[in-house]
N, C-alpha and C. Protein backbone atom coordinates (compact mmCIF):
# COMPACT_ATOMS: atom_id res chain seq x y z
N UNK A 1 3.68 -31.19 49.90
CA UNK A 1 4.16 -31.04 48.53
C UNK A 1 4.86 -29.69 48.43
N UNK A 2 6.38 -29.67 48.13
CA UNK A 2 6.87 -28.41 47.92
C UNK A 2 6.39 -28.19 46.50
N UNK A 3 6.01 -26.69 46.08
CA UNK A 3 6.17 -26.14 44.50
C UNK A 3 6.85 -24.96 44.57
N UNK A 4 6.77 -24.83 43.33
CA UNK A 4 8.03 -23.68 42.55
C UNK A 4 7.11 -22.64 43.03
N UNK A 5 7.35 -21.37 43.68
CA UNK A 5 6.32 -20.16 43.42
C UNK A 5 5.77 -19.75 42.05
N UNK A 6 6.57 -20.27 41.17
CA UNK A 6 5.64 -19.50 39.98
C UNK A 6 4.30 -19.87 39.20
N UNK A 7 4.24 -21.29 39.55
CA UNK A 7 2.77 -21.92 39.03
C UNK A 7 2.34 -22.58 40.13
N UNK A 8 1.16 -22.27 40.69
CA UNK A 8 0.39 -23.01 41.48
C UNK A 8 -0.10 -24.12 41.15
N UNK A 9 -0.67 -24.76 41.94
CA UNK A 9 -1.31 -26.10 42.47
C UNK A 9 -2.35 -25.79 41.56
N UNK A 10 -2.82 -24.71 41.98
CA UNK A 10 -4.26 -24.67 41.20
C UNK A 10 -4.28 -24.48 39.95
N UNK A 11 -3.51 -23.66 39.60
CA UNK A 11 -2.97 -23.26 37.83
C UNK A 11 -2.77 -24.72 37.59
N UNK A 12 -1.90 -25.87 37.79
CA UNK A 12 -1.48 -26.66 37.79
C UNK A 12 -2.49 -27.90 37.00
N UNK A 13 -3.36 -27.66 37.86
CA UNK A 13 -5.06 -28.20 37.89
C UNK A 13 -5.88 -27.83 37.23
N UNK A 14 -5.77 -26.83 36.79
CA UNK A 14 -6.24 -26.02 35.48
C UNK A 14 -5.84 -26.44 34.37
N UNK A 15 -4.59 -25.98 34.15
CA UNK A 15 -3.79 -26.72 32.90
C UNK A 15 -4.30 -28.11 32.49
N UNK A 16 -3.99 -29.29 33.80
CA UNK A 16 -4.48 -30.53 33.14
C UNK A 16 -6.18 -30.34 32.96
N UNK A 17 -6.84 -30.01 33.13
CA UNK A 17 -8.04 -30.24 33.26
C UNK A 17 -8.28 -29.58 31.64
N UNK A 18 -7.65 -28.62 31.41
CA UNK A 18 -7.94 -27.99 30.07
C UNK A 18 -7.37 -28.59 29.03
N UNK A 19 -6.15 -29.50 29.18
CA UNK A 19 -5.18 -30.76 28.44
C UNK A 19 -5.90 -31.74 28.40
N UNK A 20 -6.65 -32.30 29.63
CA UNK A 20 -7.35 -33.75 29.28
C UNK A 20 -6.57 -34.80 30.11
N UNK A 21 -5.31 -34.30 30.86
CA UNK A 21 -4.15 -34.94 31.51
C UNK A 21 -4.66 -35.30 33.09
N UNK A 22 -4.42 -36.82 33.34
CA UNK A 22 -4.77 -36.84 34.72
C UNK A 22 -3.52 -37.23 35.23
N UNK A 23 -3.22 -36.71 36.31
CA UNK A 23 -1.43 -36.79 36.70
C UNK A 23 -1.92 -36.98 38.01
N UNK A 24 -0.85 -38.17 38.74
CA UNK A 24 -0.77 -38.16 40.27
C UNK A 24 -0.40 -37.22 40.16
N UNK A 25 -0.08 -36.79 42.15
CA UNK A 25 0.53 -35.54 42.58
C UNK A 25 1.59 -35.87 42.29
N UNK A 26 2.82 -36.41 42.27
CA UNK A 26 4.60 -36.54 42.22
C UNK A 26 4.93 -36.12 40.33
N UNK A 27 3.48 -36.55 39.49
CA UNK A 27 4.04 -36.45 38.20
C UNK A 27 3.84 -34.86 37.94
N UNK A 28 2.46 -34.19 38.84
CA UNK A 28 2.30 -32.79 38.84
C UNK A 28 3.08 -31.57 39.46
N UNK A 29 4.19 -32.38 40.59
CA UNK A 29 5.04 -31.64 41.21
C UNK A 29 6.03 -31.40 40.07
N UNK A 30 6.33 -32.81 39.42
CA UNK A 30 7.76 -32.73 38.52
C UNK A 30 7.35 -31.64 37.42
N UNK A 31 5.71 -31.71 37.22
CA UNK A 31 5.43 -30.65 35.69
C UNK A 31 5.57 -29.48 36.28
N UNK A 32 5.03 -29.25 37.20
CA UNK A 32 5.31 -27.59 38.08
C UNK A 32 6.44 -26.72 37.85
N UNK A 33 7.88 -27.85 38.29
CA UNK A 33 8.99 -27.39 37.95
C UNK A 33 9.28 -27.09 36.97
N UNK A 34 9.02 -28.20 35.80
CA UNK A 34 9.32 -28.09 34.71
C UNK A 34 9.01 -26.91 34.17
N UNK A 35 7.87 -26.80 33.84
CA UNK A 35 6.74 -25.43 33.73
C UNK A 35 6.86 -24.17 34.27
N UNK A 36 7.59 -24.04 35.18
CA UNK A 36 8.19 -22.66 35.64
C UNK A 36 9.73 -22.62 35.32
N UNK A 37 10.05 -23.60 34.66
CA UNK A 37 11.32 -23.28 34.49
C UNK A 37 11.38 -22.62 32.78
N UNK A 38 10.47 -23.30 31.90
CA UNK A 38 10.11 -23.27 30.95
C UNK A 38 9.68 -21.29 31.35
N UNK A 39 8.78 -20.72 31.66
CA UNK A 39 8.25 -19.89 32.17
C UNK A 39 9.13 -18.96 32.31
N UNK A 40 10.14 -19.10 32.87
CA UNK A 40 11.04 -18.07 33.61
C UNK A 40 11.98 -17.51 32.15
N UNK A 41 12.70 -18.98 31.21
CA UNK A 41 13.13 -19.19 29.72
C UNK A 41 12.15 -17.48 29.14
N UNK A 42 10.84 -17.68 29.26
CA UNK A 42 10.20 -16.85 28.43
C UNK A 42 9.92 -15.62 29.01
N UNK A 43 10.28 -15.42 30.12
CA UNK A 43 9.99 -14.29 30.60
C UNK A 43 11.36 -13.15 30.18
N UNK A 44 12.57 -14.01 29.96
CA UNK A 44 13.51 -13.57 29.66
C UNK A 44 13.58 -13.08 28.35
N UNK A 45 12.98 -13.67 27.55
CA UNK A 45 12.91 -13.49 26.23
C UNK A 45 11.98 -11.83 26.34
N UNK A 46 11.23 -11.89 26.93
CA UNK A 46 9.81 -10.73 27.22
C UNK A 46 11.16 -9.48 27.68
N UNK A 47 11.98 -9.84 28.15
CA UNK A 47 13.37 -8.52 28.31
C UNK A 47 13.35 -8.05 26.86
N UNK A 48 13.94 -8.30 25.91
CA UNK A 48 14.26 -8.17 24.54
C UNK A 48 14.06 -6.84 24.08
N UNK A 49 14.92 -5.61 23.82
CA UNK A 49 14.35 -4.32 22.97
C UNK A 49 13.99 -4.84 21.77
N UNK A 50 12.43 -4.47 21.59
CA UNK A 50 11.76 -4.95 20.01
C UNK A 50 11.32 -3.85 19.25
N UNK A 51 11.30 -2.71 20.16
CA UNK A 51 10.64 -1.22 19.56
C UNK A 51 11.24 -0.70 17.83
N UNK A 52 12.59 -1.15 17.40
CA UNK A 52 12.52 -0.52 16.61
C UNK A 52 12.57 -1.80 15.22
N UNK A 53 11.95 -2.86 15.85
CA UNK A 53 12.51 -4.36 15.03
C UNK A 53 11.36 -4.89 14.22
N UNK A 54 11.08 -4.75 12.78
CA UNK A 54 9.66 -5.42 12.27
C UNK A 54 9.71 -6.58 12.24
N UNK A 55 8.78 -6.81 11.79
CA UNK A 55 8.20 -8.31 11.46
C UNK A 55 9.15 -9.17 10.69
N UNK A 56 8.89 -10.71 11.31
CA UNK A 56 10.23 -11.34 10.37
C UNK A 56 9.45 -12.55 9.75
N UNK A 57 8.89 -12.81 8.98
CA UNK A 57 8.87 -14.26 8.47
C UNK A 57 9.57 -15.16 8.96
N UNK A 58 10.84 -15.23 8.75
CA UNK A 58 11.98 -15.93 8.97
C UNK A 58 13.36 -15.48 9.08
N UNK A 59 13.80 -15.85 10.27
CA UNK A 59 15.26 -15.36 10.88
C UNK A 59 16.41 -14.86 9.80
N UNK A 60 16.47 -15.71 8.37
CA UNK A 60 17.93 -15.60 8.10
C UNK A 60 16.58 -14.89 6.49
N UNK A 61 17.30 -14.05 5.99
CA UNK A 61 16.43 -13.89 4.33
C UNK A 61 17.12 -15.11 3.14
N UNK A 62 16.11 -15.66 2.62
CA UNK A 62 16.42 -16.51 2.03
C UNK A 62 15.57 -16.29 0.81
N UNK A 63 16.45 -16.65 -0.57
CA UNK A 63 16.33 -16.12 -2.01
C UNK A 63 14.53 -17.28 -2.45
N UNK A 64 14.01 -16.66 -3.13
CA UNK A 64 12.57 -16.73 -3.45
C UNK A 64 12.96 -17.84 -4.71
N UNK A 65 12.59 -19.18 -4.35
CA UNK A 65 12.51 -19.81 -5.24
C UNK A 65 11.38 -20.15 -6.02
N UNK A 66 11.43 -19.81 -7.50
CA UNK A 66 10.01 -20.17 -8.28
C UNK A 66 10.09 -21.07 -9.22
N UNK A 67 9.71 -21.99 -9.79
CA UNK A 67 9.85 -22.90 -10.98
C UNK A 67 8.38 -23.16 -11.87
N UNK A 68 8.64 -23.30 -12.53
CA UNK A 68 7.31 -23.45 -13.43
C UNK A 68 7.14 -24.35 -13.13
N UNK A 69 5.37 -24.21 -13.30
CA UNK A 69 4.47 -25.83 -13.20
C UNK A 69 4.74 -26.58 -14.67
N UNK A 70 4.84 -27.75 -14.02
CA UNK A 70 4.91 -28.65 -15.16
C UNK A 70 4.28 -29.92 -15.65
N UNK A 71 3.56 -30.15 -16.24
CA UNK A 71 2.23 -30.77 -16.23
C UNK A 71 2.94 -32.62 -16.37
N UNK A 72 2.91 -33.37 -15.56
CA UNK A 72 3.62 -34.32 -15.16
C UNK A 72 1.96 -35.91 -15.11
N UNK A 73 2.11 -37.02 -15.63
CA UNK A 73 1.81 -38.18 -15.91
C UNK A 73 1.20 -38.21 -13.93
N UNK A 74 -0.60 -38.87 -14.10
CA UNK A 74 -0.66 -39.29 -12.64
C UNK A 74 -0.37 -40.55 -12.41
N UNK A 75 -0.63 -40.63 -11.03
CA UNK A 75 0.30 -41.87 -10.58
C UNK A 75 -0.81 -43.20 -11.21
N UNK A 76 -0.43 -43.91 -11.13
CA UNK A 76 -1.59 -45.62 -11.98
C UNK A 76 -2.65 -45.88 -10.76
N UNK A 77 -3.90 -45.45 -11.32
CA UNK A 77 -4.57 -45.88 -10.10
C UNK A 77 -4.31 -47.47 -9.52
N UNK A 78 -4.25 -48.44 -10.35
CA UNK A 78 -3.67 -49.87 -9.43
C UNK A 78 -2.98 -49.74 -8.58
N UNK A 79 -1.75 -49.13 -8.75
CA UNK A 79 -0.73 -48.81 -7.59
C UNK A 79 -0.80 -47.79 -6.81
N UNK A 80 -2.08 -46.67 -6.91
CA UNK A 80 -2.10 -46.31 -5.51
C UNK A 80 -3.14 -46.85 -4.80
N UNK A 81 -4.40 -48.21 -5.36
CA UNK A 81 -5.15 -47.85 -4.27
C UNK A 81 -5.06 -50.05 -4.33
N UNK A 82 -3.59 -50.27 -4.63
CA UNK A 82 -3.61 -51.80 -4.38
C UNK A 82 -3.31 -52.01 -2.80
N UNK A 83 -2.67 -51.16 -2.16
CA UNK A 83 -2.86 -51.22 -0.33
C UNK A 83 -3.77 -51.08 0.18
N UNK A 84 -5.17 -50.87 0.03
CA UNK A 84 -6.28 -50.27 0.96
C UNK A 84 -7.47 -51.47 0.49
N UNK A 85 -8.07 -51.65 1.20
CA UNK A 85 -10.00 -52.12 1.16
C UNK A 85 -10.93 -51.27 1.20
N UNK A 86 -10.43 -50.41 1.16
CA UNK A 86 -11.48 -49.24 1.33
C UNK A 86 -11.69 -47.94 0.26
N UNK A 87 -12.20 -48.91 -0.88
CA UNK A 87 -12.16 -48.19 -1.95
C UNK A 87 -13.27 -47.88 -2.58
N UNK A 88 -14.03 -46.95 -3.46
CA UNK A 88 -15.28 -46.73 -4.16
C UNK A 88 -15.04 -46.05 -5.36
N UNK A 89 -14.39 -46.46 -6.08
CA UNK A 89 -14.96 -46.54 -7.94
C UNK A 89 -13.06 -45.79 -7.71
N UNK A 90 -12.61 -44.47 -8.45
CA UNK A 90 -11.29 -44.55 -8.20
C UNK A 90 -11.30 -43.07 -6.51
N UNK A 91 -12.32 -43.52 -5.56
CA UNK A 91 -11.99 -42.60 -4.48
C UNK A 91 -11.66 -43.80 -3.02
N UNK A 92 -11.01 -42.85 -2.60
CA UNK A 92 -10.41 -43.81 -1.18
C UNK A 92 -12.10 -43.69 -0.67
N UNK A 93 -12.22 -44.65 0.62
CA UNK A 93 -13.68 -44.85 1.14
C UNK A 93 -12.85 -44.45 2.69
N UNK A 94 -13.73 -42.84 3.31
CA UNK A 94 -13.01 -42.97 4.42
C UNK A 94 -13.76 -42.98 5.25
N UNK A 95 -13.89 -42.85 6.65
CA UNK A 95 -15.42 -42.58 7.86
C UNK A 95 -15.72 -41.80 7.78
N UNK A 96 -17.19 -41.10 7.95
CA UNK A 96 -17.79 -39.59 8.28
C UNK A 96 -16.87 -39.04 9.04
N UNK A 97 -16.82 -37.08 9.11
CA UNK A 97 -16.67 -36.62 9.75
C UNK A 97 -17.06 -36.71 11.28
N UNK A 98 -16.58 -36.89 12.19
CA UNK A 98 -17.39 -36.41 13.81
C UNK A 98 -18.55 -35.90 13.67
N UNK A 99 -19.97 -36.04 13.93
CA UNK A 99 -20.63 -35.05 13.86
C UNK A 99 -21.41 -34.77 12.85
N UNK A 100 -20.74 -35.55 11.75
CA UNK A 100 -22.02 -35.23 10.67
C UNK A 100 -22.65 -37.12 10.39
N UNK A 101 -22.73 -37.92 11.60
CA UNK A 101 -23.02 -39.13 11.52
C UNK A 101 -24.72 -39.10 11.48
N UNK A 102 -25.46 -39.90 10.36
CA UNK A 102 -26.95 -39.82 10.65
C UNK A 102 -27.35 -40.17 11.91
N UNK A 103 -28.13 -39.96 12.47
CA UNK A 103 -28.86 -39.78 13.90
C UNK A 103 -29.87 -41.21 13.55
């Protein structure tokens, strides 16, 4: 198996194992590449003079839109809960959380 020098086999194996991903070897060679190519993208970025540059929310400044609340009619309970079976008085009926199931 050739790989890229920049992510190992074992890193490789790591990654899926910490993803949940089980990959033949040919689909883990192709992510290797991929993944160091991706890698190399960001290392370039890591060049960047940032020393004298603050914090940005967002790239372009864009004007602060505010509108008043406006107290607006709710929707008909018939028509929001005529798609579902899984209903209890006017609340949707959904499954327990993970984890909080009685024992």
């Amino acid at each position: 198996m050739t790989l890229d020098p920049g992510i190992t086999a074992k890193e490789m194996d790591e990654l899926c194992t910490l993803a949940g991903l089980y990959l033949g070897p040919a689909e883990k060679e192709r992510l290797i590449g991929r993944l160091d190519a991706v890698m190399k993208v960001l290392s370039k970025i890591q060049e960047v003079e940032t020393a004298g540059a603050g914090p940005a929310v967002h790239p372009a400044a864009l004007p602060v839109r505010f509108r008043e609340d406006e107290v607006e009619p709710s929707l008909d309970p018939a028509l929001v809960f005529r798609n579902t079976a899984h209903r209890s008085d006017s609340y949707f009926r959904v499954p327990r959380i993970a984890g909080e199931e009685p024992g």
